[in-house]
Protein backbone atom coordinates (compact mmCIF):
# COMPACT_ATOMS: atom_id res chain seq x y z
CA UNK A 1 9.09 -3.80 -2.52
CA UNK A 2 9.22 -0.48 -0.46
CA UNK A 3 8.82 2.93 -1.69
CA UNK A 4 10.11 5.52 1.00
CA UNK A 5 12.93 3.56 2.34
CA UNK A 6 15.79 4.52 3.38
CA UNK A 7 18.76 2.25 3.22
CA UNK A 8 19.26 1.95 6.88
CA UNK A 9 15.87 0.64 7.54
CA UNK A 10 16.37 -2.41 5.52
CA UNK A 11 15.43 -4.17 8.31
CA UNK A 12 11.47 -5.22 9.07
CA UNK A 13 9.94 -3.16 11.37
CA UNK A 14 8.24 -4.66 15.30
CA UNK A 15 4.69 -3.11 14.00
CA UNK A 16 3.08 -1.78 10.96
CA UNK A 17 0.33 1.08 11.84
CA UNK A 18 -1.85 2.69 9.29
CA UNK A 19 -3.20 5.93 9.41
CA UNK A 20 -5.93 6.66 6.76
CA UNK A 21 -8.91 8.99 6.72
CA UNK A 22 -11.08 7.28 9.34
CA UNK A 23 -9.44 5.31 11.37
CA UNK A 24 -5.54 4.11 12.84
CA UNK A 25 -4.98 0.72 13.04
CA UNK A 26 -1.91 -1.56 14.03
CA UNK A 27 -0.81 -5.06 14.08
CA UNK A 28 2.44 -7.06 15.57
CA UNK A 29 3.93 -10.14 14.39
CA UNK A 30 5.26 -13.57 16.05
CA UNK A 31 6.91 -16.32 15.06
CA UNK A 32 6.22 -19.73 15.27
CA UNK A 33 9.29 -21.81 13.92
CA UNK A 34 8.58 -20.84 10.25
CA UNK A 35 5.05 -19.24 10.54
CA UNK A 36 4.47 -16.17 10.91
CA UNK A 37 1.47 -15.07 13.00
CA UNK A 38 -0.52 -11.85 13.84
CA UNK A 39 0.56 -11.50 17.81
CA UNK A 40 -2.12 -8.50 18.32
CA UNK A 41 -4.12 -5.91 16.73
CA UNK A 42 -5.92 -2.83 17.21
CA UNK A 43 -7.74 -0.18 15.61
CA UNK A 44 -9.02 2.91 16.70
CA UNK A 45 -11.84 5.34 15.05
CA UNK A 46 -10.81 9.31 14.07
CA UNK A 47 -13.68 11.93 14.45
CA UNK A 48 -14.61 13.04 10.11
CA UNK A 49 -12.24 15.13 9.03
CA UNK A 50 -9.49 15.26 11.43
CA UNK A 51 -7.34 13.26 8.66
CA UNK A 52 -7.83 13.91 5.52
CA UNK A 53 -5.23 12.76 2.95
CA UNK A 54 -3.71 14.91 -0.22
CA UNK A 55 -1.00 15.12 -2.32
CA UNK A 56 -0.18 19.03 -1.97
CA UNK A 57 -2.25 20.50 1.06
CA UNK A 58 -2.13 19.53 4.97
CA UNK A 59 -2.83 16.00 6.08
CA UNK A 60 -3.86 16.64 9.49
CA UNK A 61 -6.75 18.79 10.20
CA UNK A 62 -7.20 17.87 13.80
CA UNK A 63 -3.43 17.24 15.32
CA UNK A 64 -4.72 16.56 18.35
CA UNK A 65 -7.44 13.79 18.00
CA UNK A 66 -5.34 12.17 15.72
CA UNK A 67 -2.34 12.21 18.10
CA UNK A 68 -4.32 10.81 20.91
CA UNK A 69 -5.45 8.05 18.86
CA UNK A 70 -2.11 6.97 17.79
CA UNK A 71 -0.69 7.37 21.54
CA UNK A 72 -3.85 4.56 22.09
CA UNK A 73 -3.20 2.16 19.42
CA UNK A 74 0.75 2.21 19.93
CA UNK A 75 -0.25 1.79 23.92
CA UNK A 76 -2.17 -1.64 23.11
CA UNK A 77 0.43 -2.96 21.16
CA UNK A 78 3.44 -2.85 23.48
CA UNK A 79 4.61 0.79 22.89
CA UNK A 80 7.18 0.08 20.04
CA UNK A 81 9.82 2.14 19.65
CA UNK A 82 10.21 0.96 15.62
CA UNK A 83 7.41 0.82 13.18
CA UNK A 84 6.64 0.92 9.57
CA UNK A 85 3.81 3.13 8.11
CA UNK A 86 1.76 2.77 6.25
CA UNK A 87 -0.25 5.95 4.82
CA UNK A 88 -3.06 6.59 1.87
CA UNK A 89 -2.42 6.09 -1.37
CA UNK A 90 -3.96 9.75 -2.26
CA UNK A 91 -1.07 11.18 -0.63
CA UNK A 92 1.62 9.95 -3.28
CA UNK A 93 1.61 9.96 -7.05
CA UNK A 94 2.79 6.57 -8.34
CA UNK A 95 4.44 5.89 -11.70
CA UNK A 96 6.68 3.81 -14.11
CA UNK A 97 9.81 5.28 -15.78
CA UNK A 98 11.73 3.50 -18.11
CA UNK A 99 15.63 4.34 -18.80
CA UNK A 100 17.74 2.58 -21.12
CA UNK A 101 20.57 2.97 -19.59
CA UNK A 102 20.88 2.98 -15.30
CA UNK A 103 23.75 5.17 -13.42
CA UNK A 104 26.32 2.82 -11.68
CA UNK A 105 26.07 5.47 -9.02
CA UNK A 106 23.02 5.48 -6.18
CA UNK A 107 22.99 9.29 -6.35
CA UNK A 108 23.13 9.38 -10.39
CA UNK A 109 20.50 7.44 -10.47
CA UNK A 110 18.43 9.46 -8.03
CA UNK A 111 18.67 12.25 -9.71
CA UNK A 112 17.80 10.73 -13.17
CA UNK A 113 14.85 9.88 -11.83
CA UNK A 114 13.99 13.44 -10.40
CA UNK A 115 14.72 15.09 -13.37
CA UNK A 116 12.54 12.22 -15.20
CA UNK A 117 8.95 12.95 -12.90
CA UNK A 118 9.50 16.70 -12.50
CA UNK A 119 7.13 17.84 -14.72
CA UNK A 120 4.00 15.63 -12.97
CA UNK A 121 5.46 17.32 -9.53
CA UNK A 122 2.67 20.36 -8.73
CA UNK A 123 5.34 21.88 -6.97
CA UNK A 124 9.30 21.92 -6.92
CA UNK A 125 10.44 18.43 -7.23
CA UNK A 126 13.58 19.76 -4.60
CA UNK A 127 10.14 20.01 -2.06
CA UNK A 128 9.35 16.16 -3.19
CA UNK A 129 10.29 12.77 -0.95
CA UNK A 130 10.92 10.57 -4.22
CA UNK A 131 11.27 6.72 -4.09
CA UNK A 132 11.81 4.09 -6.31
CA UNK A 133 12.64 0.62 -6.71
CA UNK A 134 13.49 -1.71 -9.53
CA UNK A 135 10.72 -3.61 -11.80
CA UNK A 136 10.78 -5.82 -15.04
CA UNK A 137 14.25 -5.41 -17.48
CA UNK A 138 13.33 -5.82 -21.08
CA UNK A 139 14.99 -4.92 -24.45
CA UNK A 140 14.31 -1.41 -24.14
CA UNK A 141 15.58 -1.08 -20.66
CA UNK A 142 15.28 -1.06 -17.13
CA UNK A 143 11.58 -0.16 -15.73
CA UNK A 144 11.30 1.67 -12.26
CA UNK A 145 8.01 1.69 -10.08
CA UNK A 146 8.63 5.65 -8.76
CA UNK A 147 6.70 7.11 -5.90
CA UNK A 148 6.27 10.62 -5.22
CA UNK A 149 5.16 12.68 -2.18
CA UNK A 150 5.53 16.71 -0.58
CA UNK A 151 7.97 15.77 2.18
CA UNK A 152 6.02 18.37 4.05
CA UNK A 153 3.00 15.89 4.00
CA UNK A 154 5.67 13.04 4.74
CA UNK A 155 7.34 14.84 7.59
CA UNK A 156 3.58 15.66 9.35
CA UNK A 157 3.19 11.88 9.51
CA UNK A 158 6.82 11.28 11.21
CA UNK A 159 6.36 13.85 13.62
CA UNK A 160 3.55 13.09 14.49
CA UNK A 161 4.50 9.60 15.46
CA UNK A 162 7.93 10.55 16.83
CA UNK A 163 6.17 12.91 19.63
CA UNK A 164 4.05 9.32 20.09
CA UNK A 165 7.80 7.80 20.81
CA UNK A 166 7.78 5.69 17.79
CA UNK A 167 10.42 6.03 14.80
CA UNK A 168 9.01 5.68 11.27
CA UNK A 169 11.71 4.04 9.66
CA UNK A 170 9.61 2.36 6.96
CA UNK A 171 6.62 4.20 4.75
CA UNK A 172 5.19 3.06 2.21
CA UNK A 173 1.33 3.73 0.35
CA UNK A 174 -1.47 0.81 1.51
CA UNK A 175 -1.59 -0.36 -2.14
CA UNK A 176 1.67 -1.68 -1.93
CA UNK A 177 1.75 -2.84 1.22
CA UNK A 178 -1.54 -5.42 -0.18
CA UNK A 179 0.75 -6.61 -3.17
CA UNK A 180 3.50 -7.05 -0.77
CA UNK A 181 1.18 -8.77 1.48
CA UNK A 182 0.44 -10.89 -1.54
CA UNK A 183 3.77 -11.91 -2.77
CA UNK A 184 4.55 -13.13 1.04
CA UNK A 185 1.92 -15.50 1.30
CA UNK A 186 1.77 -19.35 0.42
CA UNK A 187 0.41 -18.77 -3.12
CA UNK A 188 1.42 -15.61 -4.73
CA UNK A 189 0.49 -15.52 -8.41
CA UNK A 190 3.18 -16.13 -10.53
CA UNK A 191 1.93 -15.03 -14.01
CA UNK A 192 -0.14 -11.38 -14.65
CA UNK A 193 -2.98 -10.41 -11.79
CA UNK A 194 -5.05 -7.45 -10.97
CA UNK A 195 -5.17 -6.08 -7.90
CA UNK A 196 -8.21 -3.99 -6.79
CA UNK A 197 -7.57 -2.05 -3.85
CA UNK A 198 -11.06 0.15 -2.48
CA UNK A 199 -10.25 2.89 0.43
CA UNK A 200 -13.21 4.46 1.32
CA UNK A 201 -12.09 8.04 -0.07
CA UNK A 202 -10.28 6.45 -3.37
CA UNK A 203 -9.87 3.17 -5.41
CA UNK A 204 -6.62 2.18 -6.85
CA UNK A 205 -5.84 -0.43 -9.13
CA UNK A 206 -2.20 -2.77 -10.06
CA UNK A 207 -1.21 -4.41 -12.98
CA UNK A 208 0.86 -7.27 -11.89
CA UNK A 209 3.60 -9.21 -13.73
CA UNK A 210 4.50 -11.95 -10.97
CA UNK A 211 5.99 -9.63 -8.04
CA UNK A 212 6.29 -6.39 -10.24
CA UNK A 213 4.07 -3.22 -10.87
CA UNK A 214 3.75 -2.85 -14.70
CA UNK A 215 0.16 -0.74 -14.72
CA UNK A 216 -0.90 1.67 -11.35
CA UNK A 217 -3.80 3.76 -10.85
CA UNK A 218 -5.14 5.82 -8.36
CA UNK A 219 -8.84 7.48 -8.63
CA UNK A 220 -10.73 9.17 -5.60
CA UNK A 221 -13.72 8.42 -4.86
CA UNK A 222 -16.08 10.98 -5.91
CA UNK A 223 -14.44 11.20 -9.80
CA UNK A 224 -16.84 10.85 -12.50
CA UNK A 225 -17.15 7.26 -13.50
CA UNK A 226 -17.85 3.34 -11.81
CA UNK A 227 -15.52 1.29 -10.67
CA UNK A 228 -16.89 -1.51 -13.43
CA UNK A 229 -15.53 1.56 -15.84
CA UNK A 230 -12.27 2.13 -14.03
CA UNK A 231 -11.57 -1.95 -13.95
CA UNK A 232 -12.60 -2.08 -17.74
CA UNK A 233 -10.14 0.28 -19.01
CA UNK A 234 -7.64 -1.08 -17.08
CA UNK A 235 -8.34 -4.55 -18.78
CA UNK A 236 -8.17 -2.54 -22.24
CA UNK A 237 -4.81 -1.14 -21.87
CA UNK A 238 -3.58 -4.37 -20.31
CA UNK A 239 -4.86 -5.91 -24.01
CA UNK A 240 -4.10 -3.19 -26.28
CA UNK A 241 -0.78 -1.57 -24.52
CA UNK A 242 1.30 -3.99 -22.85
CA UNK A 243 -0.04 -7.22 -24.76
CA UNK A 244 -1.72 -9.12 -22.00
CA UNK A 245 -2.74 -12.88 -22.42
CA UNK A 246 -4.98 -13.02 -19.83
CA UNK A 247 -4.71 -12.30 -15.80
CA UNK A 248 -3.52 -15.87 -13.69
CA UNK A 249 -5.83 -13.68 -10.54
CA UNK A 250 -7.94 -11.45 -9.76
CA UNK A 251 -7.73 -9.77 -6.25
CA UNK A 252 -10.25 -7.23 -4.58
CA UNK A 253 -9.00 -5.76 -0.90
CA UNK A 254 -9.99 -2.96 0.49
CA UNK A 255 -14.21 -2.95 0.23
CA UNK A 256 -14.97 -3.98 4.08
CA UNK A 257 -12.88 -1.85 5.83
CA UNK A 258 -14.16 1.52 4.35
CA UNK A 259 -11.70 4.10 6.32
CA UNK A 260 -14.47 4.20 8.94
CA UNK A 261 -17.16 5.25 6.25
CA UNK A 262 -20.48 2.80 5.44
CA UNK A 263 -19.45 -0.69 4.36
CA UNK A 264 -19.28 -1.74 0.58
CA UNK A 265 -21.28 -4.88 -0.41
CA UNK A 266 -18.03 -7.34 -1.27
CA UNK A 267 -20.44 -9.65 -2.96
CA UNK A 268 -21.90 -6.85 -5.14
CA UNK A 269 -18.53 -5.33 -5.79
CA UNK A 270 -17.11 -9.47 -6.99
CA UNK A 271 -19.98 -10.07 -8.95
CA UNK A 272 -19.98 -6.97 -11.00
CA UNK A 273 -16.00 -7.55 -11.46
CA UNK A 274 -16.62 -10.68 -12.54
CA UNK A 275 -19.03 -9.54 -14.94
CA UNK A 276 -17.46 -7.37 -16.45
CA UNK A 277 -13.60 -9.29 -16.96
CA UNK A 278 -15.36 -12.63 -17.54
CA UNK A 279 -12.99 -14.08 -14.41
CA UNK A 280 -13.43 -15.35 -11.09
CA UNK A 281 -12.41 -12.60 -8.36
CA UNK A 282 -10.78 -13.30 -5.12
CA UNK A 283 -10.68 -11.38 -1.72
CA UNK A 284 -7.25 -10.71 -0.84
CA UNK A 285 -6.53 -13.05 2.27
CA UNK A 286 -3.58 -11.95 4.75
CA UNK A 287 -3.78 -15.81 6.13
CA UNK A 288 -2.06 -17.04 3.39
CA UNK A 289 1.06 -14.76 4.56
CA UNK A 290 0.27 -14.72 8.24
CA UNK A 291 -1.36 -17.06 10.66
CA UNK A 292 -3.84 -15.93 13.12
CA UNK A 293 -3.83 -16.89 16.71
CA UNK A 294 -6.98 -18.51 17.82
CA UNK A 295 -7.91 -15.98 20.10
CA UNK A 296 -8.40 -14.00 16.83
CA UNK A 297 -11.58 -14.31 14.79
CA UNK A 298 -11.63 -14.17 10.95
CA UNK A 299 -13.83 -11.38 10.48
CA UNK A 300 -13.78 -10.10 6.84
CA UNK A 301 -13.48 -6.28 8.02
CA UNK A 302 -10.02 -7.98 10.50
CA UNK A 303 -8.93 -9.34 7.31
CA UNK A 304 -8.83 -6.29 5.36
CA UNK A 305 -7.52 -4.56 8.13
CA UNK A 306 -4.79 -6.48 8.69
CA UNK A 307 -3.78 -6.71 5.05
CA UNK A 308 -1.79 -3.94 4.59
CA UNK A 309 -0.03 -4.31 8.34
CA UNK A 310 0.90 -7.76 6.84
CA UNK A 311 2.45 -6.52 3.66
CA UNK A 312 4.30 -4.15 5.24
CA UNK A 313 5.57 -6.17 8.29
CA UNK A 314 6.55 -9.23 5.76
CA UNK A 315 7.60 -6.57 3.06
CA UNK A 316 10.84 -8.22 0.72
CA UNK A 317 10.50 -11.29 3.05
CA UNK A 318 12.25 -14.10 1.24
CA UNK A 319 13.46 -16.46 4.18
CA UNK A 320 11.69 -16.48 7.47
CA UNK A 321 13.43 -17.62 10.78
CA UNK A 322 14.75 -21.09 11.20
């Protein structure tokens, strides 16, 4: 799935770089007949505060450090001219719409859905970048997973890397760049999972039925409440709202990587998940999408890393190469 695609981008970017509140980081791919493997990798360190994502105010509170940084991670991995982005959650609102019946026309439909999220838009939804994509069909219609964002906020990140000599044709939020990274490896759940995804500055959390979205939060960071409370009401709803017989995985991504900030305790994090939904919980692996070279070492904080740049460069992958 992709959120802010355009049509003419259908096609999977050379590089994935994220940009997030403490750090840049950037990954290629190779192949190897069938197997896909991470060719390099980088990451580079942004002074505090010189990105710091929102929905509705400036992303980019020191242009030029965070330019420079970019120019060095797109410099270590080959200068590409083509990459897909991947940006905070925090600066998109995500949600499901329902309609029972869907315009034959591309343009109909786009505007259905505008008119559909314009009230949750804190400013004109003509100022908003708006994507979409299909999820589950039922008896009371067609569901679709909608993404909102200021295209002021968008167009700061595609400058930004434009000046660096690299065209964003593909953006999507890191939370959907894990599921996608997910769904493309060797053992993708195929019944209802939970993803956890911590950020440093926010934690957001997906409902999965097989490869679509049917539950998405977002909360930052420093909102009243534990993530043991956030997990548990998402648990409830899944019971009580959308009849849920029990979750086939349980993912956690994110908690290693920080955005820069001080490390989470993954152990402590699992163990109180597991507490509290009575399941075993996984880390979310990007080996089981994407090989590593043995040059590369499997350091949990690579791993999370590299997630994201994995979902995003293996995004709606359903063949690979012969």
């Amino acid at each position: 799935m992709s959120i802010f695609t355009a049509v003419r981008e259908s096609a999977a970017p050379p590089a994935a770089v994220e940009m997030a509140a403490g750090r840049i980081t950037a990954a290629t791919l190779e192949w190897r007949g069938s197997q896909a493997v991470v060719a390099a990798h980088t990451s580079e360190l942004l002074p505090d505060g010189a990105l710091v994502p929102s929905f509705t105010a400036a992303n980019l509170h020191d242009r030029a450090a965070v330019a420079a940084a970019l120019g060095r991670v797109l410099e270590r991995i080959g200068k590409p001219r083509r990459i897909g982005l991947v940006l905070p959650d925090s600066i998109g609102r995500v949600s499901l719409v329902r309609f029972a019946e869907v315009p034959a026309k591309a343009h109909d439909l786009e505007q259905l859905v505008r008119w559909q999220i314009k009230k949750a838009a804190p400013f004109p939804i003509e100022e908003a970048q708006v994507g979409y994509t299909p999820g589950l069909r039922g008896e009371e219609g067609q569901e679709f997973l909608v993404t909102m964002a200021r295209r002021e906020v968008i167009e700061e990140y595609e400058q930004l890397c434009a000046e660096a000599g690299a065209h964003a044709g593909l953006i999507d939020l890191s939370t959907i760049s894990v599921i996608n990274a997910v769904l493309a490896g060797s053992a993708a759940p195929a019944g209802d999972w939970l993803l956890v995804h911590m950020a440093g500055s926010y934690t957001s959390v997906a409902l999965m039925r097989g490869a679509h979205v049917i539950f998405f939060r977002n909360r930052a960071a420093d909102t009243d409440g534990t993530l043991a409370d956030l997990v548990h009401q998402t648990a409830m709803y899944y019971e009580d709202r959308l009849k849920g017989g029990g979750f086939a995985r349980v993912l956690l991504a994110g908690v290693t990587r920080g955005d820069g900030a001080t490390l989470v305790d993954v152990d402590q994090v699992r163990r109180t998940l597991e507490e509290r939904l009575h399941t075993t919980v996984d880390v979310a692996d990007p080996r089981a999408a994407a090989a590593l070279t043995d040059r590369i070492g499997a350091a949990p904080e690579l791993l999370d890393a590299l997630t994201p740049l994995v979902g995003m460069l293996l995004r709606d992958r359903e063949k690979v190469p012969a």
